[in-house]
C-alpha atoms as a PDB file:
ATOM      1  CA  UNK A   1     -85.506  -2.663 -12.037  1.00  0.00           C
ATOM      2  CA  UNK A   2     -86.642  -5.249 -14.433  1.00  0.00           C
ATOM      3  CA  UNK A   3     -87.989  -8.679 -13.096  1.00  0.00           C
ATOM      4  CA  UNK A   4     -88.320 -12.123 -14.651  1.00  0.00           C
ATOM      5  CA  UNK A   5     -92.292 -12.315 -13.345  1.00  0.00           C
ATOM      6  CA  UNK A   6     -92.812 -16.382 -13.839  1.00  0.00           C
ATOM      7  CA  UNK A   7     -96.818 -17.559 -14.543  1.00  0.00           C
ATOM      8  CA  UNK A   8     -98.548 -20.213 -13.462  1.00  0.00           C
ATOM      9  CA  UNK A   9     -98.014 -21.700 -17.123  1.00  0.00           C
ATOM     10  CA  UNK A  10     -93.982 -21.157 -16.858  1.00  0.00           C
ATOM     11  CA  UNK A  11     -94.176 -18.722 -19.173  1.00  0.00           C
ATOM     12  CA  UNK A  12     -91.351 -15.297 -18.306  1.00  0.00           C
ATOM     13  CA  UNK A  13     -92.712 -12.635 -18.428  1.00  0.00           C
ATOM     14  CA  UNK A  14     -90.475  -9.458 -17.953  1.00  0.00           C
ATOM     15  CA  UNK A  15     -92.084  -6.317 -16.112  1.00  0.00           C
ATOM     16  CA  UNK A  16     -90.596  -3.024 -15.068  1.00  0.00           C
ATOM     17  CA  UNK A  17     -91.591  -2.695 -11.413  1.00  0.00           C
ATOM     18  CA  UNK A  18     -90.012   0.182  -8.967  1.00  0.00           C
ATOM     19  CA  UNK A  19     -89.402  -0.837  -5.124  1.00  0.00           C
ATOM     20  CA  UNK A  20     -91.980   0.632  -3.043  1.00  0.00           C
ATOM     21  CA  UNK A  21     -92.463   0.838   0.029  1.00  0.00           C
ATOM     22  CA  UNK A  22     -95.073  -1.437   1.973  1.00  0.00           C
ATOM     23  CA  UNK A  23     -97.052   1.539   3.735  1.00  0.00           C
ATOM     24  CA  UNK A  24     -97.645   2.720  -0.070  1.00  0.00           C
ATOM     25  CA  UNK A  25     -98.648  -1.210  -1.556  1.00  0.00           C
ATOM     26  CA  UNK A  26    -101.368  -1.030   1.657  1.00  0.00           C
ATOM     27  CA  UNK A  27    -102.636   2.401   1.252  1.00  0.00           C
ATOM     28  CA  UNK A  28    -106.212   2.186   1.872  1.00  0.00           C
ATOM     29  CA  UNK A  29    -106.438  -0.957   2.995  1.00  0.00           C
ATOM     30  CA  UNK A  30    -108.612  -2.059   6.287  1.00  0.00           C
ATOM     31  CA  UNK A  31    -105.677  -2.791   8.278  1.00  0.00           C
ATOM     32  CA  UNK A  32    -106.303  -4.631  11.686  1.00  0.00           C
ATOM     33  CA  UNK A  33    -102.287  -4.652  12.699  1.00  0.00           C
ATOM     34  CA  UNK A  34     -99.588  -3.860  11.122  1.00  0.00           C
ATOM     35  CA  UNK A  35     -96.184  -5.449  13.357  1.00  0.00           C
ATOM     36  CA  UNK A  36     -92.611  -4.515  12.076  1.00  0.00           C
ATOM     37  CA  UNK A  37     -91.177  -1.871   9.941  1.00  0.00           C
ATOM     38  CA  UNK A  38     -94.033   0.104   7.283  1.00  0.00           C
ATOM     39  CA  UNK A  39     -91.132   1.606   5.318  1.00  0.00           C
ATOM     40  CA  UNK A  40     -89.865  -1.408   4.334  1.00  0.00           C
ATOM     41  CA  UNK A  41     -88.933  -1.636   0.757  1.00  0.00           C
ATOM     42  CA  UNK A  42     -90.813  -4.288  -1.524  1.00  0.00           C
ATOM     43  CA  UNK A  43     -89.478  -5.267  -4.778  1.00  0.00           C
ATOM     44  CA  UNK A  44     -92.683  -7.900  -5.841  1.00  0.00           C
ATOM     45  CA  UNK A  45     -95.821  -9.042  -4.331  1.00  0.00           C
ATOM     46  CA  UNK A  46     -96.551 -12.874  -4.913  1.00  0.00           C
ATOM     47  CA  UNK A  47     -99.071 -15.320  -3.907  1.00  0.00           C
ATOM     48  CA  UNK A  48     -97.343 -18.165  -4.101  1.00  0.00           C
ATOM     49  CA  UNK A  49     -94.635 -19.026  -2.291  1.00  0.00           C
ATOM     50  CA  UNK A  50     -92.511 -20.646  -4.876  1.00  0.00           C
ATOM     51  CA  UNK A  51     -92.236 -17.138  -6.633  1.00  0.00           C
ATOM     52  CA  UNK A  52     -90.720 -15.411  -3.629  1.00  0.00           C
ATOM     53  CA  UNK A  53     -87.712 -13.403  -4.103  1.00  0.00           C
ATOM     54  CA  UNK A  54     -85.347 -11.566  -1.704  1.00  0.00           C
ATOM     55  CA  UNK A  55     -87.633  -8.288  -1.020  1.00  0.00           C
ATOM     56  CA  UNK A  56     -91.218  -9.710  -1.648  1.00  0.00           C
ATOM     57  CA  UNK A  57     -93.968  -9.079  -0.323  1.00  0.00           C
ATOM     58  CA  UNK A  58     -96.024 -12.873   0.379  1.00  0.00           C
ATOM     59  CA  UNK A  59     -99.835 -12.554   0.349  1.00  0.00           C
ATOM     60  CA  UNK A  60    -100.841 -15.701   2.259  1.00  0.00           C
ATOM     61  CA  UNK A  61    -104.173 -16.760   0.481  1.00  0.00           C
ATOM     62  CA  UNK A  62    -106.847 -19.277   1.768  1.00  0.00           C
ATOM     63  CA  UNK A  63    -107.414 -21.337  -0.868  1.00  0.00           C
ATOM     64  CA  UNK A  64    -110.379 -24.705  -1.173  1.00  0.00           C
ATOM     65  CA  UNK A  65    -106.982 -27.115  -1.611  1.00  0.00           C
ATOM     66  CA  UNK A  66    -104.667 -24.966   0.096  1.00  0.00           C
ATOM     67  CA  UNK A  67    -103.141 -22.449   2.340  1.00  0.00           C
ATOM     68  CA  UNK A  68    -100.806 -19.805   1.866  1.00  0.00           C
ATOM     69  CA  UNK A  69    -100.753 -19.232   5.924  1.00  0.00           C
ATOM     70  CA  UNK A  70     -99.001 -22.935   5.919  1.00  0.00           C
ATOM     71  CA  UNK A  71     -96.014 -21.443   3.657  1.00  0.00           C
ATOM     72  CA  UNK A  72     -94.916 -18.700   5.743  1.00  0.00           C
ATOM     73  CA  UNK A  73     -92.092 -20.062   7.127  1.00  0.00           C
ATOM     74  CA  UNK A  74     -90.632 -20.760   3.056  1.00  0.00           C
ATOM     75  CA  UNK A  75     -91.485 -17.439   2.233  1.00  0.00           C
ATOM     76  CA  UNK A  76     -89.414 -15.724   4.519  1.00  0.00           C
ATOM     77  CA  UNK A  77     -86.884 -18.349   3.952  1.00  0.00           C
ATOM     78  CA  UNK A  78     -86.647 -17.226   0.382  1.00  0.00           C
ATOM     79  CA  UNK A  79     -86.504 -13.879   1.219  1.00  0.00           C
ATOM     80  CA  UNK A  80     -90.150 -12.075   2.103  1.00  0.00           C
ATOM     81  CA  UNK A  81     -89.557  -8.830   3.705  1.00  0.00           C
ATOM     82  CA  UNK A  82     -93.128  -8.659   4.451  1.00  0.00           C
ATOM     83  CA  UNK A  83     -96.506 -11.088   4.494  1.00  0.00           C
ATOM     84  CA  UNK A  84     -99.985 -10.438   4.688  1.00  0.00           C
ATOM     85  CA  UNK A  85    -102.066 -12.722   6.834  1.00  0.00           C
ATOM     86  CA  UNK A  86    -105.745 -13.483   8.100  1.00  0.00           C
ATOM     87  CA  UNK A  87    -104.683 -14.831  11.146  1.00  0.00           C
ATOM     88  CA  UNK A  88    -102.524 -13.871  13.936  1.00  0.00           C
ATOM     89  CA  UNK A  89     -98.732 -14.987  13.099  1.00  0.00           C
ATOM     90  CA  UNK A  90     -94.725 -14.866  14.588  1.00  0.00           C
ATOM     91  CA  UNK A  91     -92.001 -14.751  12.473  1.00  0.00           C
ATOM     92  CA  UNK A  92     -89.045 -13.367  12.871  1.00  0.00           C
ATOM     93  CA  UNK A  93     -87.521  -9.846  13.428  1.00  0.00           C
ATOM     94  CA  UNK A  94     -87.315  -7.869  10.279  1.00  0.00           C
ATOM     95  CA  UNK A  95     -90.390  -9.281   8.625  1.00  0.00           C
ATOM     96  CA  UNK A  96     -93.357  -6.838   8.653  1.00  0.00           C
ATOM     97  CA  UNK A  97     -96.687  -8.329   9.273  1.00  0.00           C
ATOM     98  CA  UNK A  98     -99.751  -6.614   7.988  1.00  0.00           C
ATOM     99  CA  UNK A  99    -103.293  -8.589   9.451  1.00  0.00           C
ATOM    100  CA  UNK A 100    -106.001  -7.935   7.643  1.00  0.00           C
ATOM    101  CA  UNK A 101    -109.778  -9.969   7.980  1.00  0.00           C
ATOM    102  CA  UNK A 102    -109.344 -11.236   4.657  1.00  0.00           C
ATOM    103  CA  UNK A 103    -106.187 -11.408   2.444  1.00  0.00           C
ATOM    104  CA  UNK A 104    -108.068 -12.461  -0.549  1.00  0.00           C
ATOM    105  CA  UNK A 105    -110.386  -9.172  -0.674  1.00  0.00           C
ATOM    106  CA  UNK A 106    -107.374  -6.997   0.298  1.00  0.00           C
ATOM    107  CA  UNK A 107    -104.721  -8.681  -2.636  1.00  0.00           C
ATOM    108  CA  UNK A 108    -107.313  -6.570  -5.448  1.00  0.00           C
ATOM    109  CA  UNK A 109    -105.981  -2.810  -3.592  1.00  0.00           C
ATOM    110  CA  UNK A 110    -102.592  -4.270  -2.969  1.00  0.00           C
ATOM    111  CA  UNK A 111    -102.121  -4.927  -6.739  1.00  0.00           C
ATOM    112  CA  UNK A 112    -103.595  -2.183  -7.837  1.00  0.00           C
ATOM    113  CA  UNK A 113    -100.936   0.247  -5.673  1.00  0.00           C
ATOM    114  CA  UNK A 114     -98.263  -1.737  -6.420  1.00  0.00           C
ATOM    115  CA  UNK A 115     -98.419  -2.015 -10.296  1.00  0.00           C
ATOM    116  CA  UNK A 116     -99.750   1.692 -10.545  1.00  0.00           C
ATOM    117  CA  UNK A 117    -103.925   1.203 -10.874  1.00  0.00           C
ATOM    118  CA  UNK A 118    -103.308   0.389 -14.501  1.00  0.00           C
ATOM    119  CA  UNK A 119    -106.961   0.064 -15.288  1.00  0.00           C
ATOM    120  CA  UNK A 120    -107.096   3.991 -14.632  1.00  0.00           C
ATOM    121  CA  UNK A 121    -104.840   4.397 -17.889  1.00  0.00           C
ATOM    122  CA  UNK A 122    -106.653   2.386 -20.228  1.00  0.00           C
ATOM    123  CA  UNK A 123    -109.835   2.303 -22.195  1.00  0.00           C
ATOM    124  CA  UNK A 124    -111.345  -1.285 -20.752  1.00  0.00           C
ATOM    125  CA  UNK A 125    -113.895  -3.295 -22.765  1.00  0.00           C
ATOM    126  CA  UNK A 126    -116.087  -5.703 -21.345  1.00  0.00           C
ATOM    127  CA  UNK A 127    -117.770  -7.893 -23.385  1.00  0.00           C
ATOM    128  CA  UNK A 128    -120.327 -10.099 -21.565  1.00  0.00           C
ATOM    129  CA  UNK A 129    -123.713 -12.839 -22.664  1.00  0.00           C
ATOM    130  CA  UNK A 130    -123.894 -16.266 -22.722  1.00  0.00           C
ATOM    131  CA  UNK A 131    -122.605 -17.058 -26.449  1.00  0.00           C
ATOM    132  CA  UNK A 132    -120.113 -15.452 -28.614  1.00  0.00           C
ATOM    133  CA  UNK A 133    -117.975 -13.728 -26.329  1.00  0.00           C
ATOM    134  CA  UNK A 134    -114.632 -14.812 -27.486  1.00  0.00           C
ATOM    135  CA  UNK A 135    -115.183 -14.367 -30.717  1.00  0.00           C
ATOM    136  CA  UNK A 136    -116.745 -10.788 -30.223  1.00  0.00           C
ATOM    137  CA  UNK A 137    -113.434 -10.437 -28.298  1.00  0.00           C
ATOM    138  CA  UNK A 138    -111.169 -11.370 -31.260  1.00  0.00           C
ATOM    139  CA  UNK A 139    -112.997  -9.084 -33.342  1.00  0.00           C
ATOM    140  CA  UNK A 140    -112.701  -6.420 -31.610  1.00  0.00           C
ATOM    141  CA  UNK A 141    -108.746  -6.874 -30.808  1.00  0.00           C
ATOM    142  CA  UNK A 142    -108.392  -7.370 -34.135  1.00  0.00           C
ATOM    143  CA  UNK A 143    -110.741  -4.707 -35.522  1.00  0.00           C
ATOM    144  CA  UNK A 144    -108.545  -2.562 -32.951  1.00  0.00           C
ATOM    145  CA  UNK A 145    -105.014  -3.362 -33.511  1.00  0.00           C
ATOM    146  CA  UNK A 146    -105.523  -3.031 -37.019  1.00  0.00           C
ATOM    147  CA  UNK A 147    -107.012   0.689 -36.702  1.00  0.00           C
ATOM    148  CA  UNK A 148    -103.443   1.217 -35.322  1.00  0.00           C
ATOM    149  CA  UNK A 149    -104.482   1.182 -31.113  1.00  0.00           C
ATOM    150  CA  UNK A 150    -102.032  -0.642 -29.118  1.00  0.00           C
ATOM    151  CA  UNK A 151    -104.106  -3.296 -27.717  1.00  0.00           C
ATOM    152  CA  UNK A 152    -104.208  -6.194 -25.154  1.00  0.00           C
ATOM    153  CA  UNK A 153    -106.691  -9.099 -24.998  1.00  0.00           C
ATOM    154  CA  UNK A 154    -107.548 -10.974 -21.772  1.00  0.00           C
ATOM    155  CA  UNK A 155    -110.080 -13.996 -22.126  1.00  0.00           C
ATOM    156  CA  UNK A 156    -110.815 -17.206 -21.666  1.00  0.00           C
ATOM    157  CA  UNK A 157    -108.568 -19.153 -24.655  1.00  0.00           C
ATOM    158  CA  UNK A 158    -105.603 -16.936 -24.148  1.00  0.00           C
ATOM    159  CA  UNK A 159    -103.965 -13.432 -23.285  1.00  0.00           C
ATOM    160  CA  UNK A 160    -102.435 -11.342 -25.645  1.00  0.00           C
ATOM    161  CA  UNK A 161     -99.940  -8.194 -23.883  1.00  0.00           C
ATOM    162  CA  UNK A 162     -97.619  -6.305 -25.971  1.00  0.00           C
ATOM    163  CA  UNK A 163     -97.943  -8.570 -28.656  1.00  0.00           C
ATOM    164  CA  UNK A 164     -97.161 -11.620 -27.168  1.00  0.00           C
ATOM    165  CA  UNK A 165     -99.852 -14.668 -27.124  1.00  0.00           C
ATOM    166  CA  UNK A 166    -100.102 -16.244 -22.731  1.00  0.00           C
ATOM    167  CA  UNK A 167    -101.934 -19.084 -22.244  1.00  0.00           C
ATOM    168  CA  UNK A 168    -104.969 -18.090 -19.755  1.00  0.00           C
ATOM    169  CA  UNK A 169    -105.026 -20.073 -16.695  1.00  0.00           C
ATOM    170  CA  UNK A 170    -108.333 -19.202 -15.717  1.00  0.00           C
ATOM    171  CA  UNK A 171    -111.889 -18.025 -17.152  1.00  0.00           C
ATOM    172  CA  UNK A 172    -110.877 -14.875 -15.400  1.00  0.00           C
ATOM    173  CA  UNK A 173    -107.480 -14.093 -13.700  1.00  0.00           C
ATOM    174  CA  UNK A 174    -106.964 -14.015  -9.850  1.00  0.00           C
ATOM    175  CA  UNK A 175    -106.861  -9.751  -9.160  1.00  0.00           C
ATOM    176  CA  UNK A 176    -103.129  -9.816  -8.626  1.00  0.00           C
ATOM    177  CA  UNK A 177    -102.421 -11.533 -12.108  1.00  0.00           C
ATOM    178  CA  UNK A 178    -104.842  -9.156 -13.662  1.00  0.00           C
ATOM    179  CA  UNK A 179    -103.294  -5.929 -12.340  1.00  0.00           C
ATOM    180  CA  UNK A 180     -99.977  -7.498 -13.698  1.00  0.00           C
ATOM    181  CA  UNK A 181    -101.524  -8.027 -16.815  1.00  0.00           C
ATOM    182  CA  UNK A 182    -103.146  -4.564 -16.964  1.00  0.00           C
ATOM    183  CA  UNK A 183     -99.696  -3.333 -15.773  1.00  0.00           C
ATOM    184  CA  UNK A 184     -97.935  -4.779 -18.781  1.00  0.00           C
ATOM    185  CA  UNK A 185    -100.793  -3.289 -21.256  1.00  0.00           C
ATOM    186  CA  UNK A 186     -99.593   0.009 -20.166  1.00  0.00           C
END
């Protein structure tokens, strides 16, 4: 199944994600309760509300400005099949609820099963210091892509996946978006 995945920035971004099922996105995860059906099939895990679609999975995040606990009821308006929570919820029938003691920690394992721990099938680079990391970045990309290696570029001006310059939202991107990122470098 290809999805239209859309950023932060606007920006469509087209990824080739399978349905899985919700007891395979939580593998491993410290699971306090899980209420409803743990077969369910989930066709994208989202953060924020807004990007929910008919089969997705809604990680409610507590944020300093706001709460993803508060937009519940318009995710599974929209379509969530299934939500993970901090905090003790109802909704109705046919939504699977998966509590956890903090959805923020748990959203890093939940991307990384759903898009496929991408990170295990490439060679990373970390550049770190306090001056000069972008540009030791672009070198590198560059010295890189032009020794013929496919290569990707996440940093703090902009990403580059597949060819294709995204604006970066952040100095570094929440775990979800980076495991989407990762996924797409694949």
């Amino acid at each position: 199944m290809l999805i239209n995945v859309k950023n932060s920035n606007g920006l469509t971004n087209i990824l080739k994600v399978l349905p899985m099922k919700l007891n395979a996105i939580v593998e491993g995860l410290p699971i306090l309760k899980l209420t409803g059906d743990p077969e369910v099939e989930i066709t994208a895990v989202v953060t924020n509300s807004q990007a929910v679609t008919p089969g997705a999975f809604f990680i409610a995040l507590r944020g300093s400005q706001h709460d993803g606990h508060d937009y519940l009821a318009e995710a599974v308006a929209k379509g969530a099949r299934a939500v993970l929570v901090e905090e003790t919820v109802s909704l109705p029938a046919g939504v699977s609820i998966v509590l956890v003691e903090n959805t923020q920690t748990a959203q890093t394992l939940v991307g990384k099963n759903y898009y496929g721990d991408p990170a295990a099938h490439l060679r990373l680079i970390g550049i770190t210091g306090t001056k000069g990391k972008t540009t030791t970045a672009f070198m590198a990309y560059s010295i890189l892509t032009a020794a013929g290696f496919k290569t990707g570029l996440i940093g703090t001006v902009c990403n580059l996946v597949n060819g294709q310059k995204l604006p970066a939202r952040n100095t570094t991107p929440a775990s979800l978006e980076l495991q989407q990122l990762l996924a797409e470098m694949v």
